[in-house]
Protein backbone atom coordinates (compact mmCIF):
# COMPACT_ATOMS: atom_id res chain seq x y z
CA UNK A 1 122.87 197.66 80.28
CA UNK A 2 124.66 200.97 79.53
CA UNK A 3 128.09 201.45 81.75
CA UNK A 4 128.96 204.73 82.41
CA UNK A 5 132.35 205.88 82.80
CA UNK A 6 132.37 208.93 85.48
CA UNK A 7 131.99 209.91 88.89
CA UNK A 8 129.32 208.16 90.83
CA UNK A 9 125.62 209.28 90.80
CA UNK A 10 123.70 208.98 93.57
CA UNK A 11 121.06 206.83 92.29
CA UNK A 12 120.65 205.21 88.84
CA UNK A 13 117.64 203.78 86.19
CA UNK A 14 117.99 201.30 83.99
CA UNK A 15 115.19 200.00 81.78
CA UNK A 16 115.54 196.99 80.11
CA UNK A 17 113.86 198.03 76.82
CA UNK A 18 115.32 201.29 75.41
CA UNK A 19 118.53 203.16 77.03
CA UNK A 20 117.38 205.70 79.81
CA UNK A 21 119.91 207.05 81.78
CA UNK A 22 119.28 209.84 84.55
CA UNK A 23 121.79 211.27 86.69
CA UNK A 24 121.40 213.19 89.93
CA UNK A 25 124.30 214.89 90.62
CA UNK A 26 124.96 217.42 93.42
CA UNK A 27 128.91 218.52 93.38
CA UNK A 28 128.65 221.82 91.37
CA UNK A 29 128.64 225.00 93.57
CA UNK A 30 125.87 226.94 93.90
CA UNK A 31 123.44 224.77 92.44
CA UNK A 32 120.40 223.02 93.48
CA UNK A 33 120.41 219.41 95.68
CA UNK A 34 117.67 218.41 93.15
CA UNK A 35 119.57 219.81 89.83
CA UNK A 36 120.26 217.39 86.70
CA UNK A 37 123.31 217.90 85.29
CA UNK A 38 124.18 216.29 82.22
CA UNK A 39 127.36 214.14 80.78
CA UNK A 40 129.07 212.34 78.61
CA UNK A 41 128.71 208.60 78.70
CA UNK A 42 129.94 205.40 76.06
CA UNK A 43 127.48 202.33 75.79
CA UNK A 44 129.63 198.80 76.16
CA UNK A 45 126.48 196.83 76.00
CA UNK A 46 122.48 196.28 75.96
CA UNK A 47 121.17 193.82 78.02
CA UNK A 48 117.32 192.23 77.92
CA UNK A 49 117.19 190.50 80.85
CA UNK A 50 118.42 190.89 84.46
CA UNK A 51 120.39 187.74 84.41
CA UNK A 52 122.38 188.98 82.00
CA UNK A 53 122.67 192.19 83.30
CA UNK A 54 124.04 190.57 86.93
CA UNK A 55 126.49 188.91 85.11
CA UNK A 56 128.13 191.51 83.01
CA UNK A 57 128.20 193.64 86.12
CA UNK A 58 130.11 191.13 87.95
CA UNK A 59 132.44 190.37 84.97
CA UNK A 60 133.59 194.14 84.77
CA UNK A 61 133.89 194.47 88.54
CA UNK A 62 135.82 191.48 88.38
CA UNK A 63 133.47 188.88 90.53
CA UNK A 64 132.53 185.26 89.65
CA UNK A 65 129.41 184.87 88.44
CA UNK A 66 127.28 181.89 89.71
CA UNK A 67 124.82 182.32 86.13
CA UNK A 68 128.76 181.38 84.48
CA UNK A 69 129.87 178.97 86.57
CA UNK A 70 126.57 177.38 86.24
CA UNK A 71 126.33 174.27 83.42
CA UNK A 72 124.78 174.63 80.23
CA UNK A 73 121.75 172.58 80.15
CA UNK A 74 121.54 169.32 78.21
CA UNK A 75 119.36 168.99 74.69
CA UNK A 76 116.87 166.19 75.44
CA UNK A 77 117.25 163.74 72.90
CA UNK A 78 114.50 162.05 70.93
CA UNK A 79 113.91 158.56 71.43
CA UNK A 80 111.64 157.27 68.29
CA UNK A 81 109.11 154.49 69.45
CA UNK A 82 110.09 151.49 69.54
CA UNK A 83 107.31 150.42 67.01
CA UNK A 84 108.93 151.83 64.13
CA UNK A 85 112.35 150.94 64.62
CA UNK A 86 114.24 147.43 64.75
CA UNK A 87 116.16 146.92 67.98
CA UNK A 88 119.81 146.08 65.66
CA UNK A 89 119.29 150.30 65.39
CA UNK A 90 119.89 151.45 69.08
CA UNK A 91 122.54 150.53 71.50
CA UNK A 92 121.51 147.92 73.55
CA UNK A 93 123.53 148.90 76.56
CA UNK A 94 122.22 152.21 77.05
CA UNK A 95 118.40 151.05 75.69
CA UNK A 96 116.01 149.32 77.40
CA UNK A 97 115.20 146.08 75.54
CA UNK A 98 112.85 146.31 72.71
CA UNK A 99 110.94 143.93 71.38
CA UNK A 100 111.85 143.12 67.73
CA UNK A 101 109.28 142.81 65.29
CA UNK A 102 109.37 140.03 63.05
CA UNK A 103 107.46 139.78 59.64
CA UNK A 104 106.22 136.03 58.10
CA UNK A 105 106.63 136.10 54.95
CA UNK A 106 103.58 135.19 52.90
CA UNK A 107 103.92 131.68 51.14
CA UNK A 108 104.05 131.52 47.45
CA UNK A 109 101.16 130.03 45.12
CA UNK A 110 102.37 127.73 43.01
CA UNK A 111 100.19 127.24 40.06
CA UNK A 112 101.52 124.30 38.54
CA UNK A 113 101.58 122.63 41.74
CA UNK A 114 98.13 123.36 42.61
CA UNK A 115 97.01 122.00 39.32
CA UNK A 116 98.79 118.45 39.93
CA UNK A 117 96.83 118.41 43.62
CA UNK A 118 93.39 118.83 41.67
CA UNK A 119 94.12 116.09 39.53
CA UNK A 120 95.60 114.00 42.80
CA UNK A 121 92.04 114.40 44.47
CA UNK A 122 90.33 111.37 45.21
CA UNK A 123 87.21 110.38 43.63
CA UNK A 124 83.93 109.35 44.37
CA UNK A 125 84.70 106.17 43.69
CA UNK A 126 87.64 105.31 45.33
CA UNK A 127 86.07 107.57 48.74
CA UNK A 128 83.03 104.76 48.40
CA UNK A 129 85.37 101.81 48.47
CA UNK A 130 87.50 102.57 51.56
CA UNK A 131 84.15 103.46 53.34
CA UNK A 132 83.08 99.97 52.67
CA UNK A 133 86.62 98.04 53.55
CA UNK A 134 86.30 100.28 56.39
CA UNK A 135 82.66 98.61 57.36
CA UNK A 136 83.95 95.13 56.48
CA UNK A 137 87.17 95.68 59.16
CA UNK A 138 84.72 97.20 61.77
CA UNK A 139 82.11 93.95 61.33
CA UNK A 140 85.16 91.95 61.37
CA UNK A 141 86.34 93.83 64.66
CA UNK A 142 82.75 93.28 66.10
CA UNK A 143 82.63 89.53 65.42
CA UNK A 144 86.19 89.22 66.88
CA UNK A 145 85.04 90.99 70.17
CA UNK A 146 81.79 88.77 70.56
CA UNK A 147 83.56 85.85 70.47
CA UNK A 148 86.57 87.34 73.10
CA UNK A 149 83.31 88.38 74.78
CA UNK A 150 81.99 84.79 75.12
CA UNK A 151 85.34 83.34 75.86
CA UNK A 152 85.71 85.39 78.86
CA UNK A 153 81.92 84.67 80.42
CA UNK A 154 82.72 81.06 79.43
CA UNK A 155 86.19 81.17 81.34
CA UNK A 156 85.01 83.20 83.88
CA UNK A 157 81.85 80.49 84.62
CA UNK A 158 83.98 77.34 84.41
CA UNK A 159 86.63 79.16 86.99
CA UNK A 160 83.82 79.63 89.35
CA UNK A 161 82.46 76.32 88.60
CA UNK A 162 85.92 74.75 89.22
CA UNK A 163 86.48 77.10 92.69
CA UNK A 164 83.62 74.81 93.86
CA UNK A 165 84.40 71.35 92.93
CA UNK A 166 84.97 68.75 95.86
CA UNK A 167 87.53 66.67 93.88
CA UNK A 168 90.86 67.07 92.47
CA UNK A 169 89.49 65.13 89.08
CA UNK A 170 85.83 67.59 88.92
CA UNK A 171 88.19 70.13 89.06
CA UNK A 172 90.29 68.75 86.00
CA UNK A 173 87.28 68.58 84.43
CA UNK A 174 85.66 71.83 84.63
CA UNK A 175 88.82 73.70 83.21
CA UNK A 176 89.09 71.21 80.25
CA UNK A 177 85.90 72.28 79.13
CA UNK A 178 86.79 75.54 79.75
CA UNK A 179 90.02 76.15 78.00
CA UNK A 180 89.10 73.82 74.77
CA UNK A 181 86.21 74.05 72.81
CA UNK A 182 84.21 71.08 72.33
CA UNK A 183 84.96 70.80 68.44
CA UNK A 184 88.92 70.45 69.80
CA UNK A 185 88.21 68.07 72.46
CA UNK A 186 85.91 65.85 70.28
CA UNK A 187 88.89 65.41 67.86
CA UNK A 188 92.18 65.42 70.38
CA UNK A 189 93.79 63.43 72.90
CA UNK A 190 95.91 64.42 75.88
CA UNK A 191 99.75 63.46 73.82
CA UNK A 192 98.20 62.51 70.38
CA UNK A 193 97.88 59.08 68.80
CA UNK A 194 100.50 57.23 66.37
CA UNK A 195 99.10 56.36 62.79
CA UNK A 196 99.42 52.34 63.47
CA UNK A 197 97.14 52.54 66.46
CA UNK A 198 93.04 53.11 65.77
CA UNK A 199 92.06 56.61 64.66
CA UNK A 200 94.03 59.73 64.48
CA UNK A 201 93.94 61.93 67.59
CA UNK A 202 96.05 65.24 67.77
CA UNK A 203 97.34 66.37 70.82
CA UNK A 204 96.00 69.26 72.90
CA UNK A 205 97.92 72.41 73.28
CA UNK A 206 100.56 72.21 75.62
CA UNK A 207 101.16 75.61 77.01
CA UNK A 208 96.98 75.25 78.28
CA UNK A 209 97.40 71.89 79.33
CA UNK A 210 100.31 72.87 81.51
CA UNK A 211 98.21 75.78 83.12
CA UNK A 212 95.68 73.29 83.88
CA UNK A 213 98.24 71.26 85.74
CA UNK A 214 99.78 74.02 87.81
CA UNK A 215 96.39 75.06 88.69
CA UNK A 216 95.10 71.57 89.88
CA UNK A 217 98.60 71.55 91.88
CA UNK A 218 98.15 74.91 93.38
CA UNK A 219 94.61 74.16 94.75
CA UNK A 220 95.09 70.10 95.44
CA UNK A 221 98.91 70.33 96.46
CA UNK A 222 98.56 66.04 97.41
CA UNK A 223 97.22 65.14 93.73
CA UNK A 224 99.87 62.77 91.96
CA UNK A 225 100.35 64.36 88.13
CA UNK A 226 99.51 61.19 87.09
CA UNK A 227 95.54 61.50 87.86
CA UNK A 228 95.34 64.68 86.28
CA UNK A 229 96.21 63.07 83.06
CA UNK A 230 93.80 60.32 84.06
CA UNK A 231 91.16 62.66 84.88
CA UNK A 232 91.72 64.30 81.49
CA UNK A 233 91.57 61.51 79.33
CA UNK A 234 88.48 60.54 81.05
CA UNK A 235 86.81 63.40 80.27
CA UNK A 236 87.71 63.40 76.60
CA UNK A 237 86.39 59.99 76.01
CA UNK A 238 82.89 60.57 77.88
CA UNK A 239 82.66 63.78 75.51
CA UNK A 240 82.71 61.10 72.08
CA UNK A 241 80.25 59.28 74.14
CA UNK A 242 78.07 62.05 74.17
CA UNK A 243 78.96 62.70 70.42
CA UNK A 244 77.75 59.52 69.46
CA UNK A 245 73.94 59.82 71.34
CA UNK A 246 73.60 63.28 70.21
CA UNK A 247 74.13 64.63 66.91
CA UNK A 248 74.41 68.71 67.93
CA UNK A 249 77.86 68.66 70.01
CA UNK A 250 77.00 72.13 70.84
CA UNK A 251 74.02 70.74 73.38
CA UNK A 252 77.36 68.47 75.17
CA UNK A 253 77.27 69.22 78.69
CA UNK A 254 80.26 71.38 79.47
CA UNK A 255 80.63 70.93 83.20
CA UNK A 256 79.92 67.76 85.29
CA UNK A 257 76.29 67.06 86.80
């Protein structure tokens, strides 16, 4: 914008590409209203924009200029993604939080080792062997489990047997046969015998013969303990009677007729 040091025109151009100054100027006797004179003029600057231009106007007149007094505007700053950098690389407090990738390391071959696990493998051989102890335990497990099996229908069938005797002694009966198998009864006596009198009897287990006591006293509350051990010994000796007729002591009635 060229300033122009002398009298005011009354109208002024400006362009903001190349310098153009025109001056209509009607002061000079005897001259035309619509004459051009010409003058003398010093350039203090070129402007390329009207902004500008406002604001150097207002500077040399002396006015504040709101383009000045305005703040510079602020660079944007680049944030890189957050996929190619490590969160340890920003600040956290004026970041959001990033996600930090984390890398697994690959694990190492080791030869050597490798070759001591081939010669580690199990055969054919040996594989064949603990596939047949592993038969032998599972028949073993099966047997175990069919007798268990037949133990519980037996106990389960003398119980019922018992719920429905109509005497204290029947009742002592029914669970004998129940508890002990015949092979135990055939060969034991309610306490055991002594060596100096008659054959050798052992005694039955305790611990069952007990239960069959507090069982006979739960359901016959009147019985004297006494007959139960009567009742017991009675059935032990009409079991070797049976022995004796029959030679099969796995065809000995169980329960009482």
């Amino acid at each position: 914008m060229p300033y122009v040091d002398m009298m005011t025109p009354r109208w002024m151009t400006m362009d903001t590409h190349k310098l153009t100054i025109q001056l209509l100027w009607s002061g000079r006797k005897g001259k035309s209203q619509n004459m051009a004179g010409q003058c003398m003029a010093s350039i203090k600057f070129v402007s390329n924009n009207r902004y500008h231009t406002n604001a150097k106007i207002k500077e040399f007149l002396g006015l504040e200029s709101d383009e000045r007094n305005k703040p510079l505007p602020k660079k944007r700053t680049s944030v890189p993604p957050s996929r190619y950098t490590d969160s340890d690389e920003t600040d956290v407090e004026n970041t959001p939080t990033q996600r930090k990738r984390t890398v697994i390391p690959k694990p190492q071959r080791n030869v050597a080792q490798m070759i001591v696990d081939e010669y580690q493998v199990t055969t054919l051989t040996e594989t064949q062997k603990k596939l047949k102890d592993m038969e032998e335990e599972n028949e073993k497990l099966r047997n175990d489990n069919e007798k268990l099996r037949t133990m519980l229908i037996r106990g389960i069938l003398a119980w019922a047997v018992a719920q429905n005797a109509n005497s204290a002694s029947c009742f002592v009966r029914t669970l004998l046969t129940a508890v002990f198998p015949i092979d135990v009864l055939l060969v034991s006596n309610l306490r055991g015998t002594s060596r100096d009198s008659g054959p050798q009897r052992q005694a039955l287990d305790k611990m069952k013969v007990d239960a069959i006591y507090r069982a006979t006293l739960q359901k016959w509350p009147h019985v004297v303990p006494s007959s139960i051990g009567a009742a017991i010994n009675a059935k032990l000796t009409e079991i070797r009677g049976k022995k004796k007729e029959r030679k099969n002591p796995e065809t000995l009635m169980l329960f009482d007729d």
